[in-house]
PDB file of N, CA and C in Angstrom:
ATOM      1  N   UNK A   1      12.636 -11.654  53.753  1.00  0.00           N
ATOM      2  CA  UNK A   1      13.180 -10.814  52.703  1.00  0.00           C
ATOM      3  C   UNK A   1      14.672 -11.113  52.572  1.00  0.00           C
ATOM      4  N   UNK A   2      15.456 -11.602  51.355  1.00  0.00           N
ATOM      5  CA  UNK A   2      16.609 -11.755  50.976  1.00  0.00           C
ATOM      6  C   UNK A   2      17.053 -10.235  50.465  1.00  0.00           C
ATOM      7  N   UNK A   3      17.784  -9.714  51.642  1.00  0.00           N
ATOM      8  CA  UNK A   3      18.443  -8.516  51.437  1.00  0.00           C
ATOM      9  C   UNK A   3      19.156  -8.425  49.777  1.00  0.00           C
ATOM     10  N   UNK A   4      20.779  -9.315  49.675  1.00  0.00           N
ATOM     11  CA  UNK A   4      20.865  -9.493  48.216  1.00  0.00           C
ATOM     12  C   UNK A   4      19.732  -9.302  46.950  1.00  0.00           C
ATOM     13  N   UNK A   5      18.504  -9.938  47.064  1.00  0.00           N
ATOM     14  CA  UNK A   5      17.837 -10.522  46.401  1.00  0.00           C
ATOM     15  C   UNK A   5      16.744  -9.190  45.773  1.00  0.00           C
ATOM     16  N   UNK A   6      16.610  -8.253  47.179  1.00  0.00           N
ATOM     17  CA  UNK A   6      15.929  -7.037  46.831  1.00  0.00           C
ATOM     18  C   UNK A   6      17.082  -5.715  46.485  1.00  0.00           C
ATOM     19  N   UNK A   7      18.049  -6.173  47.151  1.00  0.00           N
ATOM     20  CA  UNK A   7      19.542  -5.095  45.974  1.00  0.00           C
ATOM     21  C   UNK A   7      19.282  -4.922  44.689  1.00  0.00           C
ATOM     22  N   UNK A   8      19.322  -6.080  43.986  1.00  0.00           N
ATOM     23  CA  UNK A   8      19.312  -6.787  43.218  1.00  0.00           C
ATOM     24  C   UNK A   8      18.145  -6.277  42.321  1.00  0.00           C
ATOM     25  N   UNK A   9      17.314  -6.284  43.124  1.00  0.00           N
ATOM     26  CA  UNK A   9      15.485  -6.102  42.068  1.00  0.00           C
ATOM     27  C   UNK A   9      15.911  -4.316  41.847  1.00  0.00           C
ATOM     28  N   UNK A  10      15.900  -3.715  43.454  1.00  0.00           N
ATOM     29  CA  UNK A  10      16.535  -2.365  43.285  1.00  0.00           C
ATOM     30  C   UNK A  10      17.482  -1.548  42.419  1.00  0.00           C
ATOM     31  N   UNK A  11      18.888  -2.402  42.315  1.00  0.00           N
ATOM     32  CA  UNK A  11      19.269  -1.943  41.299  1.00  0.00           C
ATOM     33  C   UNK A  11      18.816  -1.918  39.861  1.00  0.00           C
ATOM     34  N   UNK A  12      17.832  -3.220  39.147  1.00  0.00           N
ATOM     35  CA  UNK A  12      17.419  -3.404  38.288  1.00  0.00           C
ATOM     36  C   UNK A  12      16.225  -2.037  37.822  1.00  0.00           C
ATOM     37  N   UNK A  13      15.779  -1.233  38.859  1.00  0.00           N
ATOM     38  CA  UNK A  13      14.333  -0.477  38.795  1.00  0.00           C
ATOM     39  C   UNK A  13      15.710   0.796  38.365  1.00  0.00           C
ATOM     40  N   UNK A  14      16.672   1.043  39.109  1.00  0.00           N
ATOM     41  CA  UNK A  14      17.829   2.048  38.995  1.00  0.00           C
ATOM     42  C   UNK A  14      17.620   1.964  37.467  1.00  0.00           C
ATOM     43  N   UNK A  15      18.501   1.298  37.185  1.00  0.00           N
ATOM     44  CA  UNK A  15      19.005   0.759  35.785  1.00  0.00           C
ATOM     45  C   UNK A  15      18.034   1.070  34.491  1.00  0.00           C
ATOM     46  N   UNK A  16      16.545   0.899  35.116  1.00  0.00           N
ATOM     47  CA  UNK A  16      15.916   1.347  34.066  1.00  0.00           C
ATOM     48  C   UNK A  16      15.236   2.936  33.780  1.00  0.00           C
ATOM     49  N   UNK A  17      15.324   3.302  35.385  1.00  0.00           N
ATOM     50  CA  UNK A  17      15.141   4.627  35.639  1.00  0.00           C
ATOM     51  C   UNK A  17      15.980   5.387  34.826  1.00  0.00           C
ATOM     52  N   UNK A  18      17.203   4.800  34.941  1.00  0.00           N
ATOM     53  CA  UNK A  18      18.545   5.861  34.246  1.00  0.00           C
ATOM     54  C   UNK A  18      18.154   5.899  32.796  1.00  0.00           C
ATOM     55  N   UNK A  19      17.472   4.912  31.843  1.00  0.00           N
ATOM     56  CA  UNK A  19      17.050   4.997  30.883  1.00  0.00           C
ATOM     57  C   UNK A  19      16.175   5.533  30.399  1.00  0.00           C
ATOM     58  N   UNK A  20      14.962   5.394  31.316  1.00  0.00           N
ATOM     59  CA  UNK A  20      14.003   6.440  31.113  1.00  0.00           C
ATOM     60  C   UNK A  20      14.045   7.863  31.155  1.00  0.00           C
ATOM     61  N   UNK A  21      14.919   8.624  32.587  1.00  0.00           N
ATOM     62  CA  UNK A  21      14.672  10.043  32.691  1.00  0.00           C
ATOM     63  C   UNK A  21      15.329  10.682  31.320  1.00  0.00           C
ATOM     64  N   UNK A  22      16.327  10.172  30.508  1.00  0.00           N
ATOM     65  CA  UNK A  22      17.216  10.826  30.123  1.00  0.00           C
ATOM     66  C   UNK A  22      16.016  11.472  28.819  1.00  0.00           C
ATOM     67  N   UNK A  23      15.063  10.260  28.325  1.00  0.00           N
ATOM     68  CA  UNK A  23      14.071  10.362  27.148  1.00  0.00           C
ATOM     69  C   UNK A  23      13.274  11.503  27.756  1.00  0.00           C
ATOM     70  N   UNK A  24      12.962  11.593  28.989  1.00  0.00           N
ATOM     71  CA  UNK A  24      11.354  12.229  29.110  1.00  0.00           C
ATOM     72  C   UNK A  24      12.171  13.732  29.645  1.00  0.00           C
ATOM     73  N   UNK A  25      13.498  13.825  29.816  1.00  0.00           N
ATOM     74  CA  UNK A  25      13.594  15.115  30.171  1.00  0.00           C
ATOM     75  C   UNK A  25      14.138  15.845  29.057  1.00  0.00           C
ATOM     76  N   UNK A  26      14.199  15.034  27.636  1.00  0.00           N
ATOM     77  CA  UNK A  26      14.635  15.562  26.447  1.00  0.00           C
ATOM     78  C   UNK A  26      13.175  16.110  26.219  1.00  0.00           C
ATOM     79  N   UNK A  27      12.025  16.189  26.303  1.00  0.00           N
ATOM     80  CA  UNK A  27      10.674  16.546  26.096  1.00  0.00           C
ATOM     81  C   UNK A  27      10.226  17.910  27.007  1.00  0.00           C
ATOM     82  N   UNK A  28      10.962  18.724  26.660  1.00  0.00           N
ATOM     83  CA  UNK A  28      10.840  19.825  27.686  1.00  0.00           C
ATOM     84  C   UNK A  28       9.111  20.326  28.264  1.00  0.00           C
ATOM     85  N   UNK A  29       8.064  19.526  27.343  1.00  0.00           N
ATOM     86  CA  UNK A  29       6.598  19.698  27.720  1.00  0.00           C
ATOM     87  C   UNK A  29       6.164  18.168  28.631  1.00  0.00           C
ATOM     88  N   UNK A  30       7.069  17.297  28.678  1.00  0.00           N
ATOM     89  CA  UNK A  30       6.579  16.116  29.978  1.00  0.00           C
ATOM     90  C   UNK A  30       6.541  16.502  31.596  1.00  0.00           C
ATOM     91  N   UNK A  31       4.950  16.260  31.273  1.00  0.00           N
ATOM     92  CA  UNK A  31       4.905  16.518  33.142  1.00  0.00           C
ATOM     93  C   UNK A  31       5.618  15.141  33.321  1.00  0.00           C
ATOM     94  N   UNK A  32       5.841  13.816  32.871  1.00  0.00           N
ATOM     95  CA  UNK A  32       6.315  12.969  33.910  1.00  0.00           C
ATOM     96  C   UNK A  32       7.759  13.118  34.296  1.00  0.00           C
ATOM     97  N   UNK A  33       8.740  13.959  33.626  1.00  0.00           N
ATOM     98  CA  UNK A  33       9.849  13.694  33.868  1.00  0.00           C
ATOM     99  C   UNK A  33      10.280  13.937  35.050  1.00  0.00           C
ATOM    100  N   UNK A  34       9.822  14.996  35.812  1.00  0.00           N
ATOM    101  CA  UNK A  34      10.437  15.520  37.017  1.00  0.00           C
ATOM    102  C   UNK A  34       9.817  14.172  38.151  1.00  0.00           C
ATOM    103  N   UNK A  35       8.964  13.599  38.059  1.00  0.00           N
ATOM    104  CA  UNK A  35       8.188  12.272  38.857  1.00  0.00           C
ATOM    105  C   UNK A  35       8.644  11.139  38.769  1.00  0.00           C
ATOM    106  N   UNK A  36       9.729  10.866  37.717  1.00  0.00           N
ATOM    107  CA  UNK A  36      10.844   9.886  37.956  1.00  0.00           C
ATOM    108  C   UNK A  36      11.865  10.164  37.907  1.00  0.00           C
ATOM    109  N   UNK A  37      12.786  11.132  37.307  1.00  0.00           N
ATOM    110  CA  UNK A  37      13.733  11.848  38.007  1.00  0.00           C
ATOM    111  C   UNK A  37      13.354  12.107  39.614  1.00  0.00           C
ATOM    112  N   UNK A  38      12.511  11.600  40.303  1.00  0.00           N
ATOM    113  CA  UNK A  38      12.638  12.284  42.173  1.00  0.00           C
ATOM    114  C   UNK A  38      12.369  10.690  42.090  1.00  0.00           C
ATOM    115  N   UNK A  39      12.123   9.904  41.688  1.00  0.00           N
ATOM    116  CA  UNK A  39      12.279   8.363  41.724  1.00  0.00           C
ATOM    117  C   UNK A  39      13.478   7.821  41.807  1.00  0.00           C
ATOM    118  N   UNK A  40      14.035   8.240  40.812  1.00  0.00           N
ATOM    119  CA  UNK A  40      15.359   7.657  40.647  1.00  0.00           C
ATOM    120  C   UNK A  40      16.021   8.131  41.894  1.00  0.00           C
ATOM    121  N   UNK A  41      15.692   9.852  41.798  1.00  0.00           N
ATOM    122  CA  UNK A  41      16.630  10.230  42.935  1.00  0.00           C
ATOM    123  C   UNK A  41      16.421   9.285  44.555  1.00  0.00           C
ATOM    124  N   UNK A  42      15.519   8.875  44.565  1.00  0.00           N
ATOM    125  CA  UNK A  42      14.694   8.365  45.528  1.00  0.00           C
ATOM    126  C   UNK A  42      15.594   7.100  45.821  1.00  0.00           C
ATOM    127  N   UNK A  43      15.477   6.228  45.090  1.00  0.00           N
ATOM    128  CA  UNK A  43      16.004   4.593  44.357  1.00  0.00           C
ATOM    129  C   UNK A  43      17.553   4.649  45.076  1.00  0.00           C
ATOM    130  N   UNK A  44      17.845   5.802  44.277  1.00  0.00           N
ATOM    131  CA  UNK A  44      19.321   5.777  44.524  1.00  0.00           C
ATOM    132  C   UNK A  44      20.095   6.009  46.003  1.00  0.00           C
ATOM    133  N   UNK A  45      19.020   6.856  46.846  1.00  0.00           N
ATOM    134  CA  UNK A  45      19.641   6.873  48.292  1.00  0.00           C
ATOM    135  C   UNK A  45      19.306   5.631  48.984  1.00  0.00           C
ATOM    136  N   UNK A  46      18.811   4.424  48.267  1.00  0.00           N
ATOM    137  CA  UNK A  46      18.807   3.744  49.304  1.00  0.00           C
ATOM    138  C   UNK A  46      19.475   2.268  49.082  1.00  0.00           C
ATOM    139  N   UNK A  47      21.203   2.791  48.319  1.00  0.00           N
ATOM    140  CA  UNK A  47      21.712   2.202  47.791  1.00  0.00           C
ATOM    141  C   UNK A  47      22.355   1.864  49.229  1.00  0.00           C
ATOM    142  N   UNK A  48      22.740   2.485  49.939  1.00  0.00           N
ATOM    143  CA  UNK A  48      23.357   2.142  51.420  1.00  0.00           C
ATOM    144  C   UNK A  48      22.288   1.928  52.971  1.00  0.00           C
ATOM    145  N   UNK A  49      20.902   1.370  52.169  1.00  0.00           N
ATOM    146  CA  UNK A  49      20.269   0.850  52.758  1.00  0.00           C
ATOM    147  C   UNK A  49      18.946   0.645  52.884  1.00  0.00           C
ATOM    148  N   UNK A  50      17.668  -0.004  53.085  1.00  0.00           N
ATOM    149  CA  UNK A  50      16.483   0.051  52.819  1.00  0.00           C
ATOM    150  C   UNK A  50      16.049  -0.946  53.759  1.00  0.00           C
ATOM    151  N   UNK A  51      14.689  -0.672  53.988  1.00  0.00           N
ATOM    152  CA  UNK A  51      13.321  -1.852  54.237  1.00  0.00           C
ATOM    153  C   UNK A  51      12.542  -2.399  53.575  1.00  0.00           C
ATOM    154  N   UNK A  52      11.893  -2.675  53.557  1.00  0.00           N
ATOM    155  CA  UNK A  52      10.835  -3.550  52.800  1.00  0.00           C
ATOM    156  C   UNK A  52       9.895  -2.215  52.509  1.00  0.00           C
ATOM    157  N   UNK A  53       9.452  -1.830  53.729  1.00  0.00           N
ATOM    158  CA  UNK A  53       8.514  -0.348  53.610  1.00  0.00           C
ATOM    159  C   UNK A  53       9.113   0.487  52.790  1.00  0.00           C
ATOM    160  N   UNK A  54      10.375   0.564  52.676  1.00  0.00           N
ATOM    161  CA  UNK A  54      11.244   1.883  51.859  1.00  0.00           C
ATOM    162  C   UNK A  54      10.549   1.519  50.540  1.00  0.00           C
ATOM    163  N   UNK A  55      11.137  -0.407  50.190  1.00  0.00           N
ATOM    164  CA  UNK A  55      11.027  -0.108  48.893  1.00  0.00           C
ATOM    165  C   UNK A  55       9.320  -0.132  47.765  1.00  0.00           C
ATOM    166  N   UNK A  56       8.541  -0.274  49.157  1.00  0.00           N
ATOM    167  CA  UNK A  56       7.006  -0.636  48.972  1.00  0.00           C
ATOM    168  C   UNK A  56       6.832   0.636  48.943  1.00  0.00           C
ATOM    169  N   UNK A  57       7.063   1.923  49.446  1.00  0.00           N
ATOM    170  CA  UNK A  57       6.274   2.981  48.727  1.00  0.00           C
ATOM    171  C   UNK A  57       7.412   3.573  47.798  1.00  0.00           C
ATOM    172  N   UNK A  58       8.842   3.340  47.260  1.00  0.00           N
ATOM    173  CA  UNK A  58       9.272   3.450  46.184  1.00  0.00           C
ATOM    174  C   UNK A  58       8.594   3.100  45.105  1.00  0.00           C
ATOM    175  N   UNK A  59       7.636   1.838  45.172  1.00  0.00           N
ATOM    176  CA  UNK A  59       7.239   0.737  43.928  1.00  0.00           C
ATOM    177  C   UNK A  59       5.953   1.682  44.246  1.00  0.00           C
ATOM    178  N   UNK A  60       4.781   2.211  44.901  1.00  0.00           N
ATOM    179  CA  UNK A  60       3.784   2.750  44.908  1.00  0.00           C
ATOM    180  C   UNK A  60       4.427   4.287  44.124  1.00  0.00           C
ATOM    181  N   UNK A  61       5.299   4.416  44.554  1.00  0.00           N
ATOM    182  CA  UNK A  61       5.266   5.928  43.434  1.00  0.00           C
ATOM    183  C   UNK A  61       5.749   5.622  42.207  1.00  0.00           C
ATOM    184  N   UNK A  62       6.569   4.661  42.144  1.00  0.00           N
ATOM    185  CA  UNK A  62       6.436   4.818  40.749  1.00  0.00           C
ATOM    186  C   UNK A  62       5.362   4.061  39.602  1.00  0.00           C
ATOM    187  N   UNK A  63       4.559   3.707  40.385  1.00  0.00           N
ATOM    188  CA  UNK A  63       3.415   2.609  39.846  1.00  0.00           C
ATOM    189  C   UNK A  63       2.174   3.807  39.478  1.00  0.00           C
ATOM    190  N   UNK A  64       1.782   4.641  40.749  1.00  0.00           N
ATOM    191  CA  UNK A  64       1.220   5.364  40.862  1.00  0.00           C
ATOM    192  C   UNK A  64       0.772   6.752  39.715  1.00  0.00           C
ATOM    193  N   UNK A  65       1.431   6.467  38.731  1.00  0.00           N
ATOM    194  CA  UNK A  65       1.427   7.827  37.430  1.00  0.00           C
ATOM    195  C   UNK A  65       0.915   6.451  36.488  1.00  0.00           C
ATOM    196  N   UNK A  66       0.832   5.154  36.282  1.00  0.00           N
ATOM    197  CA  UNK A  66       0.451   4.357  35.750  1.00  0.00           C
ATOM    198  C   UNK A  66      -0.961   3.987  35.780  1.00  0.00           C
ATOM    199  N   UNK A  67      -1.834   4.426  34.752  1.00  0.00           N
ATOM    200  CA  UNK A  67      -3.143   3.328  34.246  1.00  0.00           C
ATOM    201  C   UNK A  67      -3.968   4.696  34.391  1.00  0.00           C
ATOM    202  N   UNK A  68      -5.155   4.385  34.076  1.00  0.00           N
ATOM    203  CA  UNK A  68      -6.477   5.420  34.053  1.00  0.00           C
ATOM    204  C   UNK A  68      -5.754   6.589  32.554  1.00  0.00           C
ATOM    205  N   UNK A  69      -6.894   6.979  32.357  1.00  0.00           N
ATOM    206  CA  UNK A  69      -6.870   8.328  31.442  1.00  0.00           C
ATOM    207  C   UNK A  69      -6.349   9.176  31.773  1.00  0.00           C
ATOM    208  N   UNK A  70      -5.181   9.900  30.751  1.00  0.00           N
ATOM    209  CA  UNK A  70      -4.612  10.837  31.005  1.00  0.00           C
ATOM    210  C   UNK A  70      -3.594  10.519  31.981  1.00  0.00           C
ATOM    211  N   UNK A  71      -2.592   9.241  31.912  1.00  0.00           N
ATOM    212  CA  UNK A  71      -1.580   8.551  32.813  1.00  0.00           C
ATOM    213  C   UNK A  71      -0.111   8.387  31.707  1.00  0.00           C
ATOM    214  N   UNK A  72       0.376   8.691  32.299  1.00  0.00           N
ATOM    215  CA  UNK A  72       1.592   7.835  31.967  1.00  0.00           C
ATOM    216  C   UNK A  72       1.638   7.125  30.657  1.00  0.00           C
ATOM    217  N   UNK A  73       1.175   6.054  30.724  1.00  0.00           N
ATOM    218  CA  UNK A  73       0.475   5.525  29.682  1.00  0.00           C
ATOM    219  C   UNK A  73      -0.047   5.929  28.480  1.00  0.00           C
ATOM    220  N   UNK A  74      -0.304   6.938  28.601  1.00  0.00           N
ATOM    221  CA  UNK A  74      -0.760   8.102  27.635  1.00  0.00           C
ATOM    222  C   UNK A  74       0.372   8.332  26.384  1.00  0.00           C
ATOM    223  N   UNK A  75       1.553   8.835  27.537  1.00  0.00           N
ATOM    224  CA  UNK A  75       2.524   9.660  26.808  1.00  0.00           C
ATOM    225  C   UNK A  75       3.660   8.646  25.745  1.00  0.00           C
ATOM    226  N   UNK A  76       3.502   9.739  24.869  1.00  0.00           N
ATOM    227  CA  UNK A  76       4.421   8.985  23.668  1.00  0.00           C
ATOM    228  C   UNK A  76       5.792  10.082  23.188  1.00  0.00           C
ATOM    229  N   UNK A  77       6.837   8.991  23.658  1.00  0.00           N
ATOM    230  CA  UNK A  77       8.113  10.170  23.696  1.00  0.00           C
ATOM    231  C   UNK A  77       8.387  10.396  22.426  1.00  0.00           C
ATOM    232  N   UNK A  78       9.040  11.252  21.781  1.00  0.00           N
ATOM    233  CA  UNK A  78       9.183  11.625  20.579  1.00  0.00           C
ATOM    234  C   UNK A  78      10.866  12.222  20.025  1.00  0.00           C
ATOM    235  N   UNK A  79      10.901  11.230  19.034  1.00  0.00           N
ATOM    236  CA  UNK A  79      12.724  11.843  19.171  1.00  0.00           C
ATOM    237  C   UNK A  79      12.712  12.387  17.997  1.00  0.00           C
ATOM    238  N   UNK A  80      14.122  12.047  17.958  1.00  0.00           N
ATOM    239  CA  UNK A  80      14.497  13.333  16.312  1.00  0.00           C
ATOM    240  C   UNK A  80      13.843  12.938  15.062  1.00  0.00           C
ATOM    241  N   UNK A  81      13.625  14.162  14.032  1.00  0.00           N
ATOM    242  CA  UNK A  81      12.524  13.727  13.587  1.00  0.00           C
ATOM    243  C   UNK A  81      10.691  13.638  13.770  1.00  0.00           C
ATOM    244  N   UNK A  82      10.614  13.745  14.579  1.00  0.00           N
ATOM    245  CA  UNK A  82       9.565  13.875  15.236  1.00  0.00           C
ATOM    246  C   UNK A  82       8.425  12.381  15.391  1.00  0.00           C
ATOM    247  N   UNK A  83       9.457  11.063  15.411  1.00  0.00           N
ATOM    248  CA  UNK A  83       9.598   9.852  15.366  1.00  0.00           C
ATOM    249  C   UNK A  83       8.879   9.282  17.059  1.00  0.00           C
ATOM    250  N   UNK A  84       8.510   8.747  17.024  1.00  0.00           N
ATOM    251  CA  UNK A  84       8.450   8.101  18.430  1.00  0.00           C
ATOM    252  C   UNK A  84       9.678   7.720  18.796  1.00  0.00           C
ATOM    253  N   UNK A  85      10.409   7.395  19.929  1.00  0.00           N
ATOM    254  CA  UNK A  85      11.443   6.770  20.151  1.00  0.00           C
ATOM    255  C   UNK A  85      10.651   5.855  20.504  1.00  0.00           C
ATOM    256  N   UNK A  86      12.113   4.794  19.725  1.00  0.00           N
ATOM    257  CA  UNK A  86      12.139   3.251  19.414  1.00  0.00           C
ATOM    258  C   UNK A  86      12.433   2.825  21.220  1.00  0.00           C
ATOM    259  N   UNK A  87      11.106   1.898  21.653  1.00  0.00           N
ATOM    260  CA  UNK A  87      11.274   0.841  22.692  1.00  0.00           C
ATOM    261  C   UNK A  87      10.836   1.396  23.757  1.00  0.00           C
ATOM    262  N   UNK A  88      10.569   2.843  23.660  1.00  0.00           N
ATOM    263  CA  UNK A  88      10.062   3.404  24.576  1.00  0.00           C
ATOM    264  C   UNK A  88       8.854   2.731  25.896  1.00  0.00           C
ATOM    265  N   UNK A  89       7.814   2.486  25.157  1.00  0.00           N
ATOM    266  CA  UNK A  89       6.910   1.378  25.404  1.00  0.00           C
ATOM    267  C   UNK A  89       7.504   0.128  26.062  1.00  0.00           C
ATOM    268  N   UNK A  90       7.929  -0.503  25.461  1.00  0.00           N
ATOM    269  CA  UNK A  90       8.658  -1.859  26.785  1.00  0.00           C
ATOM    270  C   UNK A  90       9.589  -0.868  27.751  1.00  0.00           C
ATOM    271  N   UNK A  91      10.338  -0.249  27.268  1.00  0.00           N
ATOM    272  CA  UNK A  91      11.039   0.666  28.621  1.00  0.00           C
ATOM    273  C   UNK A  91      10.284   1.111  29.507  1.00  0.00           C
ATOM    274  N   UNK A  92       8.915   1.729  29.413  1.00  0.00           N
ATOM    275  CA  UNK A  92       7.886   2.012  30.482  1.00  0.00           C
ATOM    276  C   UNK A  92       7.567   0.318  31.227  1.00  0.00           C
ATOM    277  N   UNK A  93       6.940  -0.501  30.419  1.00  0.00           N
ATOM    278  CA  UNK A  93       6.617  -1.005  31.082  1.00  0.00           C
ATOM    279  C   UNK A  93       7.690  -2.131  31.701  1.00  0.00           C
ATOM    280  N   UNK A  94       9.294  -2.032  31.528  1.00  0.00           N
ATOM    281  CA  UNK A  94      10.085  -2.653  32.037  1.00  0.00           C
ATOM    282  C   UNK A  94      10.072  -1.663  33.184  1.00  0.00           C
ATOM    283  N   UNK A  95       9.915  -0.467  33.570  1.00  0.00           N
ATOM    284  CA  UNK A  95       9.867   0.523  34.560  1.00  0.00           C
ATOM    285  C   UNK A  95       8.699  -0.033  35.565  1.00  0.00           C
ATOM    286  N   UNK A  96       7.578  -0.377  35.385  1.00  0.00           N
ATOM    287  CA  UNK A  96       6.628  -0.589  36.047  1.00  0.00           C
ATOM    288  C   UNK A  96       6.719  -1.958  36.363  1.00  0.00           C
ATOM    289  N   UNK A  97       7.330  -2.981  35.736  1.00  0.00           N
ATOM    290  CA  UNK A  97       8.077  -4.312  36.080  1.00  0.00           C
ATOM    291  C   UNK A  97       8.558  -4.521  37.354  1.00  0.00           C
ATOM    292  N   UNK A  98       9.735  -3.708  36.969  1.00  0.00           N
ATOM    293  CA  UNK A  98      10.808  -3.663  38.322  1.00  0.00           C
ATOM    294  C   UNK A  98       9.974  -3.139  39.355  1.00  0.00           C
ATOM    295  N   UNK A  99       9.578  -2.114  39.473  1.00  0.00           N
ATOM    296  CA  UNK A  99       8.509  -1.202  40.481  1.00  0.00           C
ATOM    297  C   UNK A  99       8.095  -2.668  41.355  1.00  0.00           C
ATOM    298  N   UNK A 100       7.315  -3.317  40.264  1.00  0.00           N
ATOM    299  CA  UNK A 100       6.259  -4.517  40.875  1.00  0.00           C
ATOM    300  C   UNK A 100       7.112  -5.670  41.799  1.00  0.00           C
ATOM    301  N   UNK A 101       8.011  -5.927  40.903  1.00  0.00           N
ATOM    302  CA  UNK A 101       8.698  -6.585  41.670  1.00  0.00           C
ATOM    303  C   UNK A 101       9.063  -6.434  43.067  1.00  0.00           C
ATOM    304  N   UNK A 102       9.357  -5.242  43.792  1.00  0.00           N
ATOM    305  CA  UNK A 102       9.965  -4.560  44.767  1.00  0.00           C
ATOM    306  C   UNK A 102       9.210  -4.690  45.846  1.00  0.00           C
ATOM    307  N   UNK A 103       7.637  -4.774  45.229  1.00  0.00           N
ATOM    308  CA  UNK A 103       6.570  -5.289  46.109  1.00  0.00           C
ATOM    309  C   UNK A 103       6.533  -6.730  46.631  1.00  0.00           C
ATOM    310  N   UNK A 104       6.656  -7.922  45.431  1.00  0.00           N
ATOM    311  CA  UNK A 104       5.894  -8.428  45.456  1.00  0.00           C
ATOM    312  C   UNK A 104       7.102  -9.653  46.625  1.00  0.00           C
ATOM    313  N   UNK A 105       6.470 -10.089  47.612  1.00  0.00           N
ATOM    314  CA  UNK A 105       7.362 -10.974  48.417  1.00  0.00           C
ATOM    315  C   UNK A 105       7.026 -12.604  47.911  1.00  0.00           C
ATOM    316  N   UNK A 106       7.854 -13.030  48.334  1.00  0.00           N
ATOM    317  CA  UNK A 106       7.848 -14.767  47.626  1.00  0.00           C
ATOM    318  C   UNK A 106       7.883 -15.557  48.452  1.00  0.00           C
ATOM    319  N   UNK A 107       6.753 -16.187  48.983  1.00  0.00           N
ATOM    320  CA  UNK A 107       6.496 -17.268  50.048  1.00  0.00           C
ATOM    321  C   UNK A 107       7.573 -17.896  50.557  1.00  0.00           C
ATOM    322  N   UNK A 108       8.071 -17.780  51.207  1.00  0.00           N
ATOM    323  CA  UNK A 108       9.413 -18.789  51.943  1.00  0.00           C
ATOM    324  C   UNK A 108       8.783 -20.676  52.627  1.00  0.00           C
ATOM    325  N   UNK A 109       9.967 -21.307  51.895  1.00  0.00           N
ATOM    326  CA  UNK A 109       9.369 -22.621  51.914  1.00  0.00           C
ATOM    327  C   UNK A 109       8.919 -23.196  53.313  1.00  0.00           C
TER     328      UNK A 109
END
């Protein structure tokens, strides 16, 4: 594991977290918001340090509200207007991206 290398993926899952909670806690009827808001909060303490295990069940919770009926997946954020917000959709699944990443280790030569 390249310490840098999983900072790096970590901060990237941050980065998109911060984008996401701000949409889903404008939706005062989303059960998901409070489940990545404690993600993020999560993400973020382990800015001064982590394992591999830390960040493998970080990436399981936030993966974990993803797929099957009645998931994550489901929900469609809604802004002013009563519009979908624009990008929402790649923002989830740039959320579940990073997640994956955090898992996934890369054969060393």
């Amino acid at each position: 594991m390249n310490p840098e290398h999983r900072a790096a993926q970590l901060q990237t899952l941050i980065e998109r977290l911060r984008r996401l909670v701000p949409i889903l806690t404008a939706d005062a009827d989303c059960v998901w918001a409070r489940h990545f808001a404690n993600c993020l909060h999560r993400a973020e303490t382990f800015a001064d340090g982590f394992t591999q295990d830390d960040l493998n069940g970080l990436s399981s919770s936030v993966m974990s509200v993803y797929g099957g009926m009645g998931s994550f997946n489901d929900y469609v954020a809604y802004g002013a207007g009563g519009r979908p917000v624009d990008g929402f959709a790649g923002l989830c699944g740039d959320v579940y991206d990073a997640a994956l990443n955090l898992r996934v280790i890369e054969a060393q030569p």
